[in-house]
Protein backbone atom coordinates (compact mmCIF):
# COMPACT_ATOMS: atom_id res chain seq x y z
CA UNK A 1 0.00 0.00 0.00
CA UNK A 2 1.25 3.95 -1.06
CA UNK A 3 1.83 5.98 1.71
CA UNK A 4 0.49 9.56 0.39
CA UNK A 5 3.25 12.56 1.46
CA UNK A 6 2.70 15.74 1.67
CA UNK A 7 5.95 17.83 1.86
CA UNK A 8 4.54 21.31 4.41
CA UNK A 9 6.74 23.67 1.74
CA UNK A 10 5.37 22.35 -1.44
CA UNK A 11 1.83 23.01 -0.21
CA UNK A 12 2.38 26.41 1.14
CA UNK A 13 4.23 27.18 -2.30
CA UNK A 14 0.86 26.00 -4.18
CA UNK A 15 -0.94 28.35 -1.70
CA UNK A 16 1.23 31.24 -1.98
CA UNK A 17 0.55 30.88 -6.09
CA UNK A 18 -3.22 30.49 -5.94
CA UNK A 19 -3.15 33.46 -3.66
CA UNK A 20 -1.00 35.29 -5.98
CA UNK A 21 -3.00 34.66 -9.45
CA UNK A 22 -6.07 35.35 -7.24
CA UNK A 23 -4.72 38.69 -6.19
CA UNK A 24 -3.57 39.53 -9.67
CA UNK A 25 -6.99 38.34 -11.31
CA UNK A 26 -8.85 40.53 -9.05
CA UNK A 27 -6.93 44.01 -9.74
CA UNK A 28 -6.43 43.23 -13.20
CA UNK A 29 -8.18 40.77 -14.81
CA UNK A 30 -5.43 38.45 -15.30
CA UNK A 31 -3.58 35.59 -14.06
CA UNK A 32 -0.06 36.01 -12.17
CA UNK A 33 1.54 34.26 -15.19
CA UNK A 34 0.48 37.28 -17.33
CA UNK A 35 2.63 39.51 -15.46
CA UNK A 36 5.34 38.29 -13.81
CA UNK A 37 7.73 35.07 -14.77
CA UNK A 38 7.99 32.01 -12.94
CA UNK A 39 11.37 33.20 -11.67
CA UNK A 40 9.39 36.18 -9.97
CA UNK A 41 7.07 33.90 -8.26
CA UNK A 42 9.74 32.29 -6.90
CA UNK A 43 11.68 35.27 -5.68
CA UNK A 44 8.39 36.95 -3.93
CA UNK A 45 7.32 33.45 -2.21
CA UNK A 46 11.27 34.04 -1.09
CA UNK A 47 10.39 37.45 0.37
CA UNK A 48 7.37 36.16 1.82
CA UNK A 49 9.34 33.66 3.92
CA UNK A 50 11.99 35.86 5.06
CA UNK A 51 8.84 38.36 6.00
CA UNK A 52 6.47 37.87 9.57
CA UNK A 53 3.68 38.51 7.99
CA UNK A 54 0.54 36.56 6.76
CA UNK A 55 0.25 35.12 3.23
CA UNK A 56 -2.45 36.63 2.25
CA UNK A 57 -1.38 40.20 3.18
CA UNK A 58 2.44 39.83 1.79
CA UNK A 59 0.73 39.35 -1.45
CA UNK A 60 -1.51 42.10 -1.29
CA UNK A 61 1.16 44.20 -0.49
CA UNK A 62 3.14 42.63 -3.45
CA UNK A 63 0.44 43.04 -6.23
CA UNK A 64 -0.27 46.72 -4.88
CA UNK A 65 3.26 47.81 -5.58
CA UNK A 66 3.64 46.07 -8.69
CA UNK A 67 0.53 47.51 -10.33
């Protein structure tokens, strides 16, 4: 029998990204993918971890300045 695994960073990366297209569809219309690379996702889920601050708001913030 498969033992299912979850690794804790992978899922809070595929969070971070929903919450990030989210927050980009919302102000503009458009996925994340339409404005930024995959490198930049990468680099602001970075940020986020070095930050204390919730997900959700970190990408507000994020999104607000890049717009």
């Amino acid at each position: 029998m498969a033992t299912q695994y979850t690794n804790t960073a992978d899922s809070s990366w595929t969070v971070f990204v929903e919450i990030l297209s989210d927050e980009f569809t919302a102000r503009t219309g458009f996925g994340v993918y339409a404005h930024i690379t995959p490198v930049d996702v990468d680099q602001a889920y970075q940020a986020y971890q070095q930050r204390n601050a919730s997900m959700r708001l970190f990408v507000r913030d994020y999104v607000r300045s890049y717009v």
